[in-house]
Protein backbone atom coordinates (compact mmCIF):
# COMPACT_ATOMS: atom_id res chain seq x y z
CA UNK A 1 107.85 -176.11 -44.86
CA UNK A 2 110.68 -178.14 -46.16
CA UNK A 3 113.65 -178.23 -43.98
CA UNK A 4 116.17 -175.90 -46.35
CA UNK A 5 113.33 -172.95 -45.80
CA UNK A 6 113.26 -173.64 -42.13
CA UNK A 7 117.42 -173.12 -42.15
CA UNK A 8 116.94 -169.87 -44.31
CA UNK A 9 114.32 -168.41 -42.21
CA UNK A 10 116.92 -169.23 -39.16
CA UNK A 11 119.27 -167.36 -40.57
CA UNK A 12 117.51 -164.35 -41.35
CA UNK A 13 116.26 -164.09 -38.05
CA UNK A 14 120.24 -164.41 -36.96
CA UNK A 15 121.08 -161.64 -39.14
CA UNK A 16 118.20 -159.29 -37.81
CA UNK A 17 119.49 -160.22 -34.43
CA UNK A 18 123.10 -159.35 -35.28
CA UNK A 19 122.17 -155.92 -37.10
CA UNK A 20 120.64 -155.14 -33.89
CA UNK A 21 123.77 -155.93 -31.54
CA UNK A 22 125.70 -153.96 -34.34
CA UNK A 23 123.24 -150.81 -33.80
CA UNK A 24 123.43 -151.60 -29.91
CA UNK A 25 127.13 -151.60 -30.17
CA UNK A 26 127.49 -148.30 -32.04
CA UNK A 27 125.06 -146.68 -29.30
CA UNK A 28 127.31 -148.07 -26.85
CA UNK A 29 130.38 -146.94 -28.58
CA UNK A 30 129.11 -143.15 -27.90
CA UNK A 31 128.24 -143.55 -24.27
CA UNK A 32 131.48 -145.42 -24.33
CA UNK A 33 133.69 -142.52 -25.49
CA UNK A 34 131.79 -139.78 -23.46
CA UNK A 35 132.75 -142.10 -20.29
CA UNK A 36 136.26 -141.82 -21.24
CA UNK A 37 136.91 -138.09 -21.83
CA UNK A 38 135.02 -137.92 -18.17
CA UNK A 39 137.21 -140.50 -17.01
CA UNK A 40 140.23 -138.36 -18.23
CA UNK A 41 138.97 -135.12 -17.10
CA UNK A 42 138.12 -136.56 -13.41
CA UNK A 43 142.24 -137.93 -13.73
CA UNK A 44 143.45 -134.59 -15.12
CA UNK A 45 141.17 -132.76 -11.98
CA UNK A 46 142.36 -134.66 -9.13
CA UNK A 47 145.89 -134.38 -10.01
CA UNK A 48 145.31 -130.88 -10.06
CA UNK A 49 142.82 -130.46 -6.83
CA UNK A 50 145.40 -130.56 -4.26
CA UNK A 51 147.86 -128.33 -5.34
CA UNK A 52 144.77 -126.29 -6.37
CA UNK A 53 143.49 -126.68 -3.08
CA UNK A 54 146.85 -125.81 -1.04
CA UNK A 55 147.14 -122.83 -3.42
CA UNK A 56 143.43 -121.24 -2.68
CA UNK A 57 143.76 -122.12 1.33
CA UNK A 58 146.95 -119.79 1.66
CA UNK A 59 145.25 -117.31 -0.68
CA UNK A 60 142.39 -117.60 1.87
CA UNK A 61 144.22 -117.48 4.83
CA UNK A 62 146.15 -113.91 4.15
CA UNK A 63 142.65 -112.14 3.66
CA UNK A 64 141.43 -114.09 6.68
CA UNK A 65 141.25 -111.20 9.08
CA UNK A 66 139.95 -108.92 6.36
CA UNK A 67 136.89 -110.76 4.65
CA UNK A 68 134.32 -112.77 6.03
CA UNK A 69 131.32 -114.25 4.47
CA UNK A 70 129.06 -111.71 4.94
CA UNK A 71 130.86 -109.46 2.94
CA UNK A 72 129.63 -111.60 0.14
CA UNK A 73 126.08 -111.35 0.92
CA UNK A 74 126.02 -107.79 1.71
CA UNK A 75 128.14 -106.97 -1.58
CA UNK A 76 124.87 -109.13 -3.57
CA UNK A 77 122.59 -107.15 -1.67
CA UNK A 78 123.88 -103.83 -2.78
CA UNK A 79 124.08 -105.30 -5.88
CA UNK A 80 120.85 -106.59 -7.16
CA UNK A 81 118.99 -103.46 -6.55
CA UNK A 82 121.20 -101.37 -8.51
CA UNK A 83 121.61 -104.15 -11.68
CA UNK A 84 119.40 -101.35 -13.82
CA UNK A 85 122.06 -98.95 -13.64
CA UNK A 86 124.67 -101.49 -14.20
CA UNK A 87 122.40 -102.49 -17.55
CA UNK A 88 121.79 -98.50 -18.33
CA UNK A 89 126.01 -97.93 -18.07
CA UNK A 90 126.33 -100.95 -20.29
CA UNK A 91 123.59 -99.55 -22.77
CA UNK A 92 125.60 -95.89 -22.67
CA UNK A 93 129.04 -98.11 -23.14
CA UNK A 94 127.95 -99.19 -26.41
CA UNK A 95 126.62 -95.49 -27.61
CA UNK A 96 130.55 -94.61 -26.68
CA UNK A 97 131.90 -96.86 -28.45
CA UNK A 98 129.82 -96.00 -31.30
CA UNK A 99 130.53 -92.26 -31.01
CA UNK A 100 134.80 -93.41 -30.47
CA UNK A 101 133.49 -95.17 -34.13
CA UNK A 102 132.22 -91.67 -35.49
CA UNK A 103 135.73 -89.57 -34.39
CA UNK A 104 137.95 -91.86 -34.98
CA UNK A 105 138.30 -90.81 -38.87
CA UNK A 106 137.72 -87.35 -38.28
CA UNK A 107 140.57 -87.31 -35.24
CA UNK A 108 143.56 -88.86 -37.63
CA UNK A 109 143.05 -86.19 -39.89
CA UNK A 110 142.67 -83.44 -37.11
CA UNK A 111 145.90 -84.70 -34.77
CA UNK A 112 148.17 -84.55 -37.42
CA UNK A 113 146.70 -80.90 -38.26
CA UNK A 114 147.08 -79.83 -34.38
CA UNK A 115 150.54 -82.21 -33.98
CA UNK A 116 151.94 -79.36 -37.16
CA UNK A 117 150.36 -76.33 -35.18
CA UNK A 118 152.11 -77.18 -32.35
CA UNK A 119 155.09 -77.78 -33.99
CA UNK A 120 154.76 -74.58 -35.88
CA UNK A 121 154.23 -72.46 -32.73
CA UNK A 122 157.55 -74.39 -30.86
CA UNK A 123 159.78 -73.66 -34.17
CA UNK A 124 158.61 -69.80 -33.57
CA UNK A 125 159.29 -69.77 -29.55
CA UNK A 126 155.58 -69.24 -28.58
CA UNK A 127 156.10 -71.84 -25.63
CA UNK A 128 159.43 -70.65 -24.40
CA UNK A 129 158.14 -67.61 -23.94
CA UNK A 130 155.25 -68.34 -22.06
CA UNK A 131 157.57 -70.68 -19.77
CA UNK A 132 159.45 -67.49 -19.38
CA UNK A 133 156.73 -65.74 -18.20
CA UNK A 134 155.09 -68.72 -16.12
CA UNK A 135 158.87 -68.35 -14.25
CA UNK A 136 158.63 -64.84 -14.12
CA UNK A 137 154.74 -64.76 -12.22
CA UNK A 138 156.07 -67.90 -10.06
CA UNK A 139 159.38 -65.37 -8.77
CA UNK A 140 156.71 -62.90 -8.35
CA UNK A 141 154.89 -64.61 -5.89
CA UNK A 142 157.97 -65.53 -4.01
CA UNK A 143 159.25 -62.13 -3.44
CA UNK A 144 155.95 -59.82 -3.83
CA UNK A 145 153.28 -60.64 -0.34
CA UNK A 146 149.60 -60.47 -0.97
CA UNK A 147 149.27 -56.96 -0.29
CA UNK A 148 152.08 -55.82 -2.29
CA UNK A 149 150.87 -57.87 -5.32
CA UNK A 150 147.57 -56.16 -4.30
CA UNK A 151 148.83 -52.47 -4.54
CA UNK A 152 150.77 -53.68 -8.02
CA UNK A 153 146.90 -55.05 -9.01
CA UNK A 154 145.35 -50.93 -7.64
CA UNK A 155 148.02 -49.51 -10.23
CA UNK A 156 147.45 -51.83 -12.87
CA UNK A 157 143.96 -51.09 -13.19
CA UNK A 158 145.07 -47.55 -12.92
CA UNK A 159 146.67 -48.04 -15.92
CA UNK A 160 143.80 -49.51 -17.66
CA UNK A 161 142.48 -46.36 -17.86
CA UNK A 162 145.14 -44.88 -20.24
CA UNK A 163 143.85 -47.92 -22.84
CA UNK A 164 141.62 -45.16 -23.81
CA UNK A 165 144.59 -43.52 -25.06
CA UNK A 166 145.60 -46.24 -27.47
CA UNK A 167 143.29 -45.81 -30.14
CA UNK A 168 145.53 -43.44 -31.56
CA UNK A 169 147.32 -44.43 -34.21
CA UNK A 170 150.44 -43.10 -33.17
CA UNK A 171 150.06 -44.85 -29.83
CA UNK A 172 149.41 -47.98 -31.87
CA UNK A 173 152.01 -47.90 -34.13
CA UNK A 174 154.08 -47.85 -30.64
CA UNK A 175 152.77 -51.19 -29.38
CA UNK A 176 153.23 -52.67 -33.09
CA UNK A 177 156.93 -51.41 -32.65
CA UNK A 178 156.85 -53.29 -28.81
CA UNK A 179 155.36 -56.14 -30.26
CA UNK A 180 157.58 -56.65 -33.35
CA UNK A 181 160.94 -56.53 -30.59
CA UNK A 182 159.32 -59.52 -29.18
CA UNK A 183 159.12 -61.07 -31.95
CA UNK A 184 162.99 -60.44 -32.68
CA UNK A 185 163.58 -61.36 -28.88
CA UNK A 186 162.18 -65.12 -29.28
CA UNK A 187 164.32 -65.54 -32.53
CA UNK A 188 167.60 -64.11 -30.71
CA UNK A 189 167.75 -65.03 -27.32
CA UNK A 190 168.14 -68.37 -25.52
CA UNK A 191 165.78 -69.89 -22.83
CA UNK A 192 168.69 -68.75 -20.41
CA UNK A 193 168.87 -65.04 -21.73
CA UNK A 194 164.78 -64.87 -21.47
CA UNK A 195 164.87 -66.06 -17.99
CA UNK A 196 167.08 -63.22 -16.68
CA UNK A 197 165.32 -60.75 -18.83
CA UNK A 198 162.18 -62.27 -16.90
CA UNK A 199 164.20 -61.94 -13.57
CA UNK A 200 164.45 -58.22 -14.77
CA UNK A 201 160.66 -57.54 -15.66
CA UNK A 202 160.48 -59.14 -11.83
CA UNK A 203 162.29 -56.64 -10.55
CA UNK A 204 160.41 -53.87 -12.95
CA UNK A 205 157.06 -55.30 -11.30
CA UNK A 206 158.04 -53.36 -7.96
CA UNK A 207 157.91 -50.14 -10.37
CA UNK A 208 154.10 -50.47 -10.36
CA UNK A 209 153.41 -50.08 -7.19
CA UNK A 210 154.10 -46.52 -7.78
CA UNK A 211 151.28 -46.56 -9.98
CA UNK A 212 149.10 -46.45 -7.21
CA UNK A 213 150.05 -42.55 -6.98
CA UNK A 214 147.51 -40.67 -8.57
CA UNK A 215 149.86 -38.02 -9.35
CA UNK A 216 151.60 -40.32 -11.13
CA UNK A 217 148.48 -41.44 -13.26
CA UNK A 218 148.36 -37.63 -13.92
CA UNK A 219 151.92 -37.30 -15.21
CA UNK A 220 151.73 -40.27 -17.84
CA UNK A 221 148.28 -39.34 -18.83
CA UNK A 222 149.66 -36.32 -19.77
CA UNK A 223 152.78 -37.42 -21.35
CA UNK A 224 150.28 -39.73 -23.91
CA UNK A 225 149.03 -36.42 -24.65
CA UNK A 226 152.70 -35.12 -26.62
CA UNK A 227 152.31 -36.85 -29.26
CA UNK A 228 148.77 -35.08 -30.16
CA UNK A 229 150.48 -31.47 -30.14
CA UNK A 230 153.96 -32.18 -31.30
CA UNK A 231 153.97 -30.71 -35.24
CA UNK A 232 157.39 -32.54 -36.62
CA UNK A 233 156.47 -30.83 -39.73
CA UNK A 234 156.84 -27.66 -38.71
CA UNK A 235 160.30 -28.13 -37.43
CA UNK A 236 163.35 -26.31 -38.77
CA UNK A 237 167.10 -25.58 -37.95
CA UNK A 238 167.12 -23.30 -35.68
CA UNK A 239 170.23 -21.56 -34.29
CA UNK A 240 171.76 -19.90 -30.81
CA UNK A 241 170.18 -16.50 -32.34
CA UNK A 242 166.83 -18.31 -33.55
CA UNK A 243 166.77 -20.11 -30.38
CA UNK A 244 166.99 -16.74 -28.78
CA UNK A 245 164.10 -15.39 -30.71
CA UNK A 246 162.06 -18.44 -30.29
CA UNK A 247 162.62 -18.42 -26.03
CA UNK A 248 160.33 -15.08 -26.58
CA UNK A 249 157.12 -17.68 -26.93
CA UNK A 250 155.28 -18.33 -23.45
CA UNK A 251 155.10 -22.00 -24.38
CA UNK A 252 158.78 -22.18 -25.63
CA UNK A 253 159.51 -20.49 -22.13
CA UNK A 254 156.80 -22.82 -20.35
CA UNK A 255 158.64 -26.10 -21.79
CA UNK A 256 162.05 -24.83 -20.87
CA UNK A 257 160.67 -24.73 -17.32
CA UNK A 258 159.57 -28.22 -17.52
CA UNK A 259 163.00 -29.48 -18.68
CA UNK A 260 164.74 -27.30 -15.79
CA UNK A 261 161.96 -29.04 -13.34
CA UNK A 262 162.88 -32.57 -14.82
CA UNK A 263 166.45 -31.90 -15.03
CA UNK A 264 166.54 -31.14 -11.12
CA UNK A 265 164.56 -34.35 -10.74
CA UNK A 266 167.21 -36.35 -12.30
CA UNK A 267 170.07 -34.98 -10.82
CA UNK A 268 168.57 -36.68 -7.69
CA UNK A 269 169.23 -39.52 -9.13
CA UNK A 270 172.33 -39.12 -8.31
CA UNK A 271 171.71 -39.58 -4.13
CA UNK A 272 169.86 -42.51 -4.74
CA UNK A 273 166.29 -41.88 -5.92
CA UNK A 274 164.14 -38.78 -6.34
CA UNK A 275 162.40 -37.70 -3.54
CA UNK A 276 158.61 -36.82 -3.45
CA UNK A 277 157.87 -34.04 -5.77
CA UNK A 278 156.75 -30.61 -3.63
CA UNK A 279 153.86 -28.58 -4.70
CA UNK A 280 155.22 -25.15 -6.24
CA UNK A 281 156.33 -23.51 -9.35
């Protein structure tokens, strides 16, 4: 081997050699670089330990009287044994959110729907009435004891009976009168003027203890009864001479004693109150 083949082959083994430390190098330059971040973090850390430290030992030291280690272990404890209901609420979590997925399009067309109802019902007084009357049962209760609000709950159901009386339509046509003067009463009174009227129908609300009198039952059942033998169409003018003439009836004279027997009952009235009515004619 001549001597210039010798230096080549040198050369190449050089190169093979330096390729290698290149490779080695590059390899190095990785562990190199991981070393460094580590050596930053480990800087970063310990200037942050103490105060860390400080901070979690006075954190420590206010709950020292209420924890101890223990607590830890029996809080694992009561833990692990119930981790399939933990898994089970986080299976149902996801079927909620799935169902919240489901209503979600259907509730922002129904609020604004119910959000106009509402609004609709306000505009027409619906709730200031009911606040009237939530006022008027509250001042109820404050000056009504449980066994007067138990003798106004005898005549109400008292009452209840006459309901049989309001199928007809003359009765009916009543309430619809009632009912349309509430109507007119939420468009023409303030929350103010409702609340007295309420502090009246208060007042009214000792009335129905009377209710409780069956004789009293007796007298409205019967006056529900007028309007099934009054015969407006068979009124006429009548005069002092026709009146005379018409007096001659048994039930003309029969009614006249009713309206003396009423009229004596109101001039009571005038001593403070009628007094029990006596049996007689």
């Amino acid at each position: 081997m001549s001597p210039e083949e010798q230096l080549l082959e040198r050369l190449s083994r050089i190169e093979a050699k330096l390729e290698g430390l290149d490779r080695l190098e590059k390899q190095m330059a990785k562990f190199t670089g991981t070393y460094e971040s580590l050596s930053d973090l480990s800087r970063d850390l310990s200037l942050l330990m103490d105060p860390a430290v400080r901070r979690l030992t006075d954190e420590l030291a206010e709950v020292e009287t209420g924890f101890q280690l223990e607590d830890i272990f029996t809080l694992l404890k009561s833990l692990l044994p119930r981790l399939r209901y933990l898994a089970y609420a986080l299976e149902q979590l996801e079927n909620l959110v799935d169902l919240w997925r489901d209503l979600e399009p259907m509730l922002k067309i129904a609020v604004p729907h119910l959000i106009d109802l509402l609004d609709n019902l306000e505009q027409k007084g619906i709730f200031r009435i009911n606040r009237a009357i939530l006022n008027m049962y509250t001042k109820l209760a404050q000056h009504y004891s449980d066994e007067d609000i138990d003798t106004i709950g005898d005549g109400l159901v008292r009452m209840h009976g006459l309901a049989m009386k309001f199928s007809d339509p003359v009765v009916i046509q009543f309430f619809e009168n009632i009912i349309g003067m509430y109507a007119r009463v939420a468009q023409h009174y303030t929350a103010e003027d409702i609340n007295a009227i309420g502090d009246g129908f208060v007042r009214m609300h000792g009335i129905v203890k009377q209710m409780s009198d069956p004789q009293v039952i007796r007298f409205l059942e019967k006056l529900l009864d007028l309007p099934h033998h009054l015969r407006l169409e068979e009124a006429r003018a009548t005069g002092p001479v026709g009146l005379m003439f018409r007096m001659m009836g048994s039930e003309c004279r029969q009614g006249l004693g009713v309206a003396v027997e009423m009229t004596k009952a109101l001039g009571k009235l005038k001593n403070g109150g009628p007094a029990p009515a006596q049996a007689g004619g």
